[in-house]
N, C-alpha and C. Protein backbone atom coordinates (compact mmCIF):
# COMPACT_ATOMS: atom_id res chain seq x y z
N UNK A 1 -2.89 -30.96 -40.56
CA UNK A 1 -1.75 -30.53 -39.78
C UNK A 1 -2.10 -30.64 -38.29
N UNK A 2 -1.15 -31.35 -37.50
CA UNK A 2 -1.52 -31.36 -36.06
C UNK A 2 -1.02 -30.04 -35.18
N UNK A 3 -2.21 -29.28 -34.47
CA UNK A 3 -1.83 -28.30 -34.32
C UNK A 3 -1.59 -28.21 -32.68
N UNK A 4 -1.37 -27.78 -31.57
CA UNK A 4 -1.79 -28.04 -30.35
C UNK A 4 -1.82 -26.49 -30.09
N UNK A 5 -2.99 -26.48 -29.01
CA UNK A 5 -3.62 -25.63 -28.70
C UNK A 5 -2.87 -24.90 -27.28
N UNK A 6 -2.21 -23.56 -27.00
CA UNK A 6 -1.68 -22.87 -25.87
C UNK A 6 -3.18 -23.14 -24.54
N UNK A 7 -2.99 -23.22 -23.68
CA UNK A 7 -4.15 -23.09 -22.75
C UNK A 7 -4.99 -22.24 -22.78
N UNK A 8 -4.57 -20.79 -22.87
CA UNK A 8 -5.29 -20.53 -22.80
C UNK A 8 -5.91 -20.18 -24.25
N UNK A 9 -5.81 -20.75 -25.07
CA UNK A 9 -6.82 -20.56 -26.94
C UNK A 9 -7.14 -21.72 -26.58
N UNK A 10 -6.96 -22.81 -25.61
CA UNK A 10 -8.15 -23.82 -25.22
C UNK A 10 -9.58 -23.08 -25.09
N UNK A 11 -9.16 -22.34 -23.56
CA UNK A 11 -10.09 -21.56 -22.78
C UNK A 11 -10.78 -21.10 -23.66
N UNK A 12 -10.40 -19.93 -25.01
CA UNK A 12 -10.75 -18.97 -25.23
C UNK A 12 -11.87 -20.13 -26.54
N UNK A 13 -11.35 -20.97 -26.82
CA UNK A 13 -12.19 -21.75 -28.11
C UNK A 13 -13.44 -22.63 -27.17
N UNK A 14 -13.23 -22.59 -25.79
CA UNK A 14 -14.30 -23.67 -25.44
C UNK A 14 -15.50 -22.59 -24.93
N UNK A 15 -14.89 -21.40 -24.39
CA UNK A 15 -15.87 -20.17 -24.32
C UNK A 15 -16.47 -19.37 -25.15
N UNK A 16 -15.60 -19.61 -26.22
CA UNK A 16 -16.39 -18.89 -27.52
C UNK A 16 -15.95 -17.34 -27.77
N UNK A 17 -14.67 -17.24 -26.85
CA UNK A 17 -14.68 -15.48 -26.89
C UNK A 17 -14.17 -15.13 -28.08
N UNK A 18 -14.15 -13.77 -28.59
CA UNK A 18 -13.93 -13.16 -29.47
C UNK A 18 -12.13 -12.80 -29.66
N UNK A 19 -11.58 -13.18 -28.36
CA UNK A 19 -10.52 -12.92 -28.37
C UNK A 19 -9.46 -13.96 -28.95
N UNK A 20 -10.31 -14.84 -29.56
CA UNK A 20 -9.40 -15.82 -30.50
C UNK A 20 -9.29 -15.35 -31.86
N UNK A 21 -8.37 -15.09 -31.99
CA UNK A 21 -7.88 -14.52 -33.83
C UNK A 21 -8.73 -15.40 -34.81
N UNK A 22 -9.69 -15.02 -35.67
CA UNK A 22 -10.02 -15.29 -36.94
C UNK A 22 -8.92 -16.19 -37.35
N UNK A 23 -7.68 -16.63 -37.28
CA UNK A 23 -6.70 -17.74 -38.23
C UNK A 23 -6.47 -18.63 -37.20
N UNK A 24 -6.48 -17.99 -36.06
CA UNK A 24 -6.41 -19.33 -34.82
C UNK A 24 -7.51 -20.11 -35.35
N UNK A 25 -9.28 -19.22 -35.03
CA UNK A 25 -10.01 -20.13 -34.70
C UNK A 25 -10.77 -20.77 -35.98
N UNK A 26 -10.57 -20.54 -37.49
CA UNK A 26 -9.85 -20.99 -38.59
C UNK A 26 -9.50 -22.39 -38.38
N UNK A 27 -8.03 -22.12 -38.18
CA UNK A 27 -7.33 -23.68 -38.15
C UNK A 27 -7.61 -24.53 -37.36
N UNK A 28 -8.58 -23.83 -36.18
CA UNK A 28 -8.86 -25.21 -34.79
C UNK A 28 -10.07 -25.99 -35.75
N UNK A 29 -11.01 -25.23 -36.23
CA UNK A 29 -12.22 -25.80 -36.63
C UNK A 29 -11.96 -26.41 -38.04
N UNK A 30 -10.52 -26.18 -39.05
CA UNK A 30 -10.59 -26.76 -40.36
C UNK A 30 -10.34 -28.02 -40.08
N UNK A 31 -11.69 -28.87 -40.71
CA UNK A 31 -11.66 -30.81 -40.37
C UNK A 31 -10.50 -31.33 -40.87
N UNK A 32 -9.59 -30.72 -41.35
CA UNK A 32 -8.35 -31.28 -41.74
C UNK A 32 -6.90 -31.06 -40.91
N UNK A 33 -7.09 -30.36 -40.18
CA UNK A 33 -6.25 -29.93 -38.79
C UNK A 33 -6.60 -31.16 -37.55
N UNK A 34 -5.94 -31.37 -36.85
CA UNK A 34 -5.61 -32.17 -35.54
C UNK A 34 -5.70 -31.42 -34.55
N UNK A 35 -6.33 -30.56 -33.81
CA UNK A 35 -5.90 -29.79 -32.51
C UNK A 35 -5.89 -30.91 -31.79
N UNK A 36 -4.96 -30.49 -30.85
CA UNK A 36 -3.97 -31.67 -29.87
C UNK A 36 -3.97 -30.57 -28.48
N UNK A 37 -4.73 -31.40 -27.56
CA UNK A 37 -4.78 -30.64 -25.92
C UNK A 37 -3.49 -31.25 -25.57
N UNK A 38 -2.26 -30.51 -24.72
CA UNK A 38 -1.87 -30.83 -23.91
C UNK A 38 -2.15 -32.04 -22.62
N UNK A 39 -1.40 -32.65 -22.19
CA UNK A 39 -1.73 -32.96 -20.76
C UNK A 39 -1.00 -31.55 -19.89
N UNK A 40 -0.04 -31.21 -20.24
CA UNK A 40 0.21 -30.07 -19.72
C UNK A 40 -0.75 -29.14 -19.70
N UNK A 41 -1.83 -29.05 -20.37
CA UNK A 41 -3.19 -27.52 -20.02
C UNK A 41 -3.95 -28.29 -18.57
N UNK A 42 -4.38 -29.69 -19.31
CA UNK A 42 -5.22 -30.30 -18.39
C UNK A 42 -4.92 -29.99 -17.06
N UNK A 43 -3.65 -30.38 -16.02
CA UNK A 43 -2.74 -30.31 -15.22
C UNK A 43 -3.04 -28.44 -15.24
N UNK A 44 -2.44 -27.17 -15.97
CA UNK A 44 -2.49 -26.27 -15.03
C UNK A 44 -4.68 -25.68 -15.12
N UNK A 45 -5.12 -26.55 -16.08
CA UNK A 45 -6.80 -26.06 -16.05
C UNK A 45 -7.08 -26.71 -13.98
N UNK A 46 -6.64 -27.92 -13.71
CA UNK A 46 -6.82 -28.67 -12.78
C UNK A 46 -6.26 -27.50 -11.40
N UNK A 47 -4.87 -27.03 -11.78
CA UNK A 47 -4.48 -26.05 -10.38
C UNK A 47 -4.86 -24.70 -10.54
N UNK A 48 -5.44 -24.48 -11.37
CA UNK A 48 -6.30 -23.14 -11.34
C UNK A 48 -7.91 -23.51 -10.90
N UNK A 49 -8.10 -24.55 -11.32
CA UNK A 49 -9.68 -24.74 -10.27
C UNK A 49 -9.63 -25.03 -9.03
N UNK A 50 -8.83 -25.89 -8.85
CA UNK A 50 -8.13 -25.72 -7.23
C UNK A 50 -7.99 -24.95 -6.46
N UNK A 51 -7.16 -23.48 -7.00
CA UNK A 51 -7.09 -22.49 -6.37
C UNK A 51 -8.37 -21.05 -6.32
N UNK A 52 -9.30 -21.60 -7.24
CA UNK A 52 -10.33 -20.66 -7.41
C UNK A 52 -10.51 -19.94 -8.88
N UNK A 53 -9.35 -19.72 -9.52
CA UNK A 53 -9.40 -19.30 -10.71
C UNK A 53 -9.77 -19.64 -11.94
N UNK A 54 -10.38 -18.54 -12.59
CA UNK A 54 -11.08 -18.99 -13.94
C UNK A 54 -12.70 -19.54 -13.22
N UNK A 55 -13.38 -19.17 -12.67
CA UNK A 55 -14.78 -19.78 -12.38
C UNK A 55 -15.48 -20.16 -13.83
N UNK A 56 -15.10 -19.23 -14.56
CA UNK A 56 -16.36 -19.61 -16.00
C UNK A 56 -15.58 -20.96 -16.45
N UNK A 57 -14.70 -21.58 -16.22
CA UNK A 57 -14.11 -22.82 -16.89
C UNK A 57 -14.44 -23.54 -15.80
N UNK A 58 -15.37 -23.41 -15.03
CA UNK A 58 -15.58 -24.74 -13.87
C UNK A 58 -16.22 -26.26 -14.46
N UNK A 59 -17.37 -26.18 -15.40
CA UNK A 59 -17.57 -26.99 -16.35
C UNK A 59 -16.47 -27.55 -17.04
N UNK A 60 -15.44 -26.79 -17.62
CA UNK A 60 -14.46 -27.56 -18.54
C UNK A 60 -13.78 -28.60 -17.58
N UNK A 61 -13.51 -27.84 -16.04
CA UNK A 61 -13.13 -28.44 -15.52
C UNK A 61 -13.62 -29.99 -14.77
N UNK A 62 -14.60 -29.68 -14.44
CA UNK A 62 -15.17 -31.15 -14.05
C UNK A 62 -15.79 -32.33 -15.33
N UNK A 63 -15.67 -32.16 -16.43
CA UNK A 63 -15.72 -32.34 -17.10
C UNK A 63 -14.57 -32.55 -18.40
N UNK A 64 -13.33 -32.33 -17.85
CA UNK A 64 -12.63 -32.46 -18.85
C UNK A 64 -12.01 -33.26 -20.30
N UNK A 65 -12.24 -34.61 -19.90
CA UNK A 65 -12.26 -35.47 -20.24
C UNK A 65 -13.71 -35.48 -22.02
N UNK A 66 -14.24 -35.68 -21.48
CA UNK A 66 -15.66 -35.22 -21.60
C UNK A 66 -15.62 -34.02 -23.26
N UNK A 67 -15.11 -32.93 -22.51
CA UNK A 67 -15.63 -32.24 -23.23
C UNK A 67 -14.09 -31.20 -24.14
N UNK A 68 -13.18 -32.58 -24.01
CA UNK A 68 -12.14 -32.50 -24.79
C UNK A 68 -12.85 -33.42 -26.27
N UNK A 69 -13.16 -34.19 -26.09
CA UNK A 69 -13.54 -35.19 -26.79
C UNK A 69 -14.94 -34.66 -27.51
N UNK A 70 -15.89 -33.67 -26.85
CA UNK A 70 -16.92 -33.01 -27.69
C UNK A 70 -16.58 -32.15 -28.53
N UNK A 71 -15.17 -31.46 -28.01
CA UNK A 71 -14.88 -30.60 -29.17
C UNK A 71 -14.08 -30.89 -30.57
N UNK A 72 -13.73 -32.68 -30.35
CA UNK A 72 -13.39 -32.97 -31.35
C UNK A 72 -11.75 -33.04 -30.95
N UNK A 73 -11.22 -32.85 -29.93
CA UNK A 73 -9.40 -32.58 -30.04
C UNK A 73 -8.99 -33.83 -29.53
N UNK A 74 -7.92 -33.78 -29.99
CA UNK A 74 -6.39 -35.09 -30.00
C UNK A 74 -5.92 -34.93 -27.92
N UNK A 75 -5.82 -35.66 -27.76
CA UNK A 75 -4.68 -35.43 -26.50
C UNK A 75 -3.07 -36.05 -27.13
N UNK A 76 -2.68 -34.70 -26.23
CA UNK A 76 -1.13 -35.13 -26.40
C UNK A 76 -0.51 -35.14 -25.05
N UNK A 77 0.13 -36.62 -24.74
CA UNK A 77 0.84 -36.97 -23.30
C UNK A 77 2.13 -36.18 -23.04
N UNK A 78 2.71 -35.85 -22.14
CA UNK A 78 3.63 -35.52 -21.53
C UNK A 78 4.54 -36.45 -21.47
N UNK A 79 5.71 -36.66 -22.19
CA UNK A 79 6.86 -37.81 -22.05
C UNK A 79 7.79 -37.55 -21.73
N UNK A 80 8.81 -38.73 -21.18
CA UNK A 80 10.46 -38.19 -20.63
C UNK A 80 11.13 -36.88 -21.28
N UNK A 81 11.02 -37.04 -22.51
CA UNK A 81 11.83 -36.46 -23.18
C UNK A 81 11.15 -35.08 -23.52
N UNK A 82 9.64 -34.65 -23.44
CA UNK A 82 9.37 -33.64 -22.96
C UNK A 82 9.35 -32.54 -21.87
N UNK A 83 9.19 -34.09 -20.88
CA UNK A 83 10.14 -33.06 -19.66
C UNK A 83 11.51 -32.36 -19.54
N UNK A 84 12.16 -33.48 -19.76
CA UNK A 84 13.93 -32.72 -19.97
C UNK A 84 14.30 -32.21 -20.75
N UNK A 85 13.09 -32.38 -21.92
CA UNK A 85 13.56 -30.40 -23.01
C UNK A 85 13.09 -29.37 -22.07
N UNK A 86 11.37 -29.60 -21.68
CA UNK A 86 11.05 -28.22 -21.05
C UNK A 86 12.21 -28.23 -19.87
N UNK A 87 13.01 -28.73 -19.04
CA UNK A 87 14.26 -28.23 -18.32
C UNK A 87 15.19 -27.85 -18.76
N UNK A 88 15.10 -28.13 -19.51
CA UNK A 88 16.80 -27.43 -20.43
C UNK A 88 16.56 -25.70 -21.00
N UNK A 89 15.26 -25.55 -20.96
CA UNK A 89 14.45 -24.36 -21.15
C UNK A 89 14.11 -23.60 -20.29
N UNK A 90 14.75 -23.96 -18.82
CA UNK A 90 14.16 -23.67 -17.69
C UNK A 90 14.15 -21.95 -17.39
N UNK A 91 15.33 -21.63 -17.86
CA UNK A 91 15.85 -19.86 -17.06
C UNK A 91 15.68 -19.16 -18.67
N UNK A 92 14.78 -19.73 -19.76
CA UNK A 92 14.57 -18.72 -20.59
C UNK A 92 13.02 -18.22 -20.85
N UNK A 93 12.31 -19.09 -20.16
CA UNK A 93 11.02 -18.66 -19.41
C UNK A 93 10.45 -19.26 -17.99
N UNK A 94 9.95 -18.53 -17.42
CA UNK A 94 9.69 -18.67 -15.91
C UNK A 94 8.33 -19.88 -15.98
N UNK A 95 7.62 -20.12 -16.98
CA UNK A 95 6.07 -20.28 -16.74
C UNK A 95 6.25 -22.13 -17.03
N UNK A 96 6.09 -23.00 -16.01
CA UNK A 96 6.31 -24.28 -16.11
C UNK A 96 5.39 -25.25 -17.44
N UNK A 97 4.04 -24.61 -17.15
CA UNK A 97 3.27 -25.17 -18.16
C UNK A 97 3.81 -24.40 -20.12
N UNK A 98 4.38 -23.28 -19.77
CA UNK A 98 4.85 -23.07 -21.39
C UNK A 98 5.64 -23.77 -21.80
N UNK A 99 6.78 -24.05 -20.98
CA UNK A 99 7.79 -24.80 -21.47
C UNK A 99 7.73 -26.00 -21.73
N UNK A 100 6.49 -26.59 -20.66
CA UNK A 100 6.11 -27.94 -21.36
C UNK A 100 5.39 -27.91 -22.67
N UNK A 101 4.60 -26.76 -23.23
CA UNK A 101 4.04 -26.65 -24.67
C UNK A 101 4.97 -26.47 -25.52
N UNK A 102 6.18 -25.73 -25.22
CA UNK A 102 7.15 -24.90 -26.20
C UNK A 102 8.36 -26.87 -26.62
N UNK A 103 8.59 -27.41 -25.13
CA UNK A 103 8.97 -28.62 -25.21
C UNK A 103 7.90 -29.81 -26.18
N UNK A 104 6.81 -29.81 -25.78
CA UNK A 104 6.28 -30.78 -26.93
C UNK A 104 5.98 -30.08 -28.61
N UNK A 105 6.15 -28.93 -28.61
CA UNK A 105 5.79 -28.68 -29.42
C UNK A 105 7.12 -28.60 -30.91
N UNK A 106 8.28 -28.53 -30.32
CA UNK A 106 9.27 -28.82 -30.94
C UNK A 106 9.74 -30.03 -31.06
N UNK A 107 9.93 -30.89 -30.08
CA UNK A 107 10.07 -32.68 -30.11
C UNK A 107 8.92 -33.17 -30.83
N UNK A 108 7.93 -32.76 -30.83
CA UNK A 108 6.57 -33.48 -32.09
C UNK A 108 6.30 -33.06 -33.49
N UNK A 109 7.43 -31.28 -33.37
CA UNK A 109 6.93 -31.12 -34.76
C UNK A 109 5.43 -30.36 -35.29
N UNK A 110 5.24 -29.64 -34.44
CA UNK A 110 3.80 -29.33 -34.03
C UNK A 110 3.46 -27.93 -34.18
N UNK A 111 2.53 -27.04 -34.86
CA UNK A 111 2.23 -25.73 -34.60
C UNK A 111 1.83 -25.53 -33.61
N UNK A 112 1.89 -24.36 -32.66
CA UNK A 112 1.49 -24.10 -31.33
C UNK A 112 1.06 -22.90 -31.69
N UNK A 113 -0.62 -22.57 -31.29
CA UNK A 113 -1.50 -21.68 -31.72
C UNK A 113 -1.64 -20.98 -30.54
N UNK A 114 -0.94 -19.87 -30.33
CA UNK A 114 -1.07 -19.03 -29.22
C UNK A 114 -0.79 -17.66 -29.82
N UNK A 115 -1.46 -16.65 -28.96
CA UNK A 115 -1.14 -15.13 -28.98
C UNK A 115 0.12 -14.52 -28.45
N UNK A 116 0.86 -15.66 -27.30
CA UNK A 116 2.08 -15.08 -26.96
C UNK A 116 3.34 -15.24 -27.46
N UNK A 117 3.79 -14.04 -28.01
CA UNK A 117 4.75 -14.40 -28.46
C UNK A 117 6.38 -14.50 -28.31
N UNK A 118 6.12 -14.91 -26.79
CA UNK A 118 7.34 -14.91 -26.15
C UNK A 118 7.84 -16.53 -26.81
N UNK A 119 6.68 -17.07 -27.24
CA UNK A 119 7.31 -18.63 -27.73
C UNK A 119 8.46 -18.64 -28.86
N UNK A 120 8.46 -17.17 -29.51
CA UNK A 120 8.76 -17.20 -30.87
C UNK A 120 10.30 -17.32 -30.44
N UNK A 121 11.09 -16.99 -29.62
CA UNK A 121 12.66 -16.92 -29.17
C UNK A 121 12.96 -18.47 -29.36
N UNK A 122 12.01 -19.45 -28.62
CA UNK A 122 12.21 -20.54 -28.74
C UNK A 122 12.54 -21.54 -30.01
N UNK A 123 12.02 -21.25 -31.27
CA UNK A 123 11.93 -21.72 -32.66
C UNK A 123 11.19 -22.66 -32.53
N UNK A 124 9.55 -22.20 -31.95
CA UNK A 124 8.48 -22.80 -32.40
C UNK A 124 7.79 -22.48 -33.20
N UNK A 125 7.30 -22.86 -33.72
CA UNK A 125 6.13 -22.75 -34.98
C UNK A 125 4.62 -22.09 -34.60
N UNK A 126 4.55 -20.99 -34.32
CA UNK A 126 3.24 -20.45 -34.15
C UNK A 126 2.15 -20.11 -34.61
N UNK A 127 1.15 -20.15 -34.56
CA UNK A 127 0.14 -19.66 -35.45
C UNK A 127 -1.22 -18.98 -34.36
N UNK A 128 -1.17 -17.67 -34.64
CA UNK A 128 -1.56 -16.84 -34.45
C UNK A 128 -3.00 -15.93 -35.29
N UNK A 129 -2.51 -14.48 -35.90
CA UNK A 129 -2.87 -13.90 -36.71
C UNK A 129 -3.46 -13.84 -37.99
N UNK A 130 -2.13 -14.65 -38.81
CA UNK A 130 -1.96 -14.41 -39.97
C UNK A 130 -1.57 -16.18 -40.19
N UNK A 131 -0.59 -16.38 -40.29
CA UNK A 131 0.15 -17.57 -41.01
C UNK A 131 1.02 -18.24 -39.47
N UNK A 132 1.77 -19.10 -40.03
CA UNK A 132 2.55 -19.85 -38.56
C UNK A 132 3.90 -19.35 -39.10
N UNK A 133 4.22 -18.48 -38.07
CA UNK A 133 5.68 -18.14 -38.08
C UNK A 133 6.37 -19.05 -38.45
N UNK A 134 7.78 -18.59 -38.78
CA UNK A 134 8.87 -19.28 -39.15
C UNK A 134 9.76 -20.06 -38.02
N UNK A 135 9.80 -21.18 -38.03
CA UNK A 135 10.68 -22.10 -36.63
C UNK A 135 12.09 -21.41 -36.37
């Protein structure tokens, strides 16, 4: 199953923290799953090192490329038609990089493995906790 990863359960799987759910970090590591990086994480990992934030991801950051590919994950591009869903989505969340996840993640068909569950209004497919919500 191709799954794509929220930014920050990037962060949290390349640091190793504990704060990734047992079924998140489950499905990132089962060899039969696809985790799929955004270009949309890449892009806000890039303006948060820019601006100073996140220091412990400074490695991911200069390195990104790199060490997308050590951990084994898919990239997934940003296309027309991802953009002008995430706009059509514009005034039902504020956060530019979600809507580009919440946008590819419905035009591809895709579980989106995040803790927030503000995605769920959207009728994405999440996976979290337990199981992947219902679309």
């Amino acid at each position: 199953m191709r799954l794509l990863l929220d930014t920050q359960v990037w962060f949290w799987w390349m640091m190793g923290s504990p704060r990734l759910a047992p079924a998140a970090r489950a499905a990132i590591a089962d060899a039969g799953n696809d985790p799929l990086i955004s270009a949309a994480s890449v892009l806000e990992l890039m303006g948060k090192r820019r601006i100073g934030i996140l220091p412990a991801m400074q490695r991911l950051a200069d390195h990104v490329e790199e060490e997308i590919d050590l951990a084994g994950f898919g990239r997934l591009p940003i296309t027309t038609a991802h953009a002008v869903r995430a706009e059509t989505i514009a005034e039902g969340h504020p956060d530019p990089f979600d809507r580009l996840l919440i946008a590819q993640a419905l035009i591809e068909d895709i579980a989106l493995i995040s803790n927030d569950t503000s995605f769920d209004r959207f009728g994405v497919r999440r996976l979290w906790e337990r199981a992947i919500s219902p679309a």
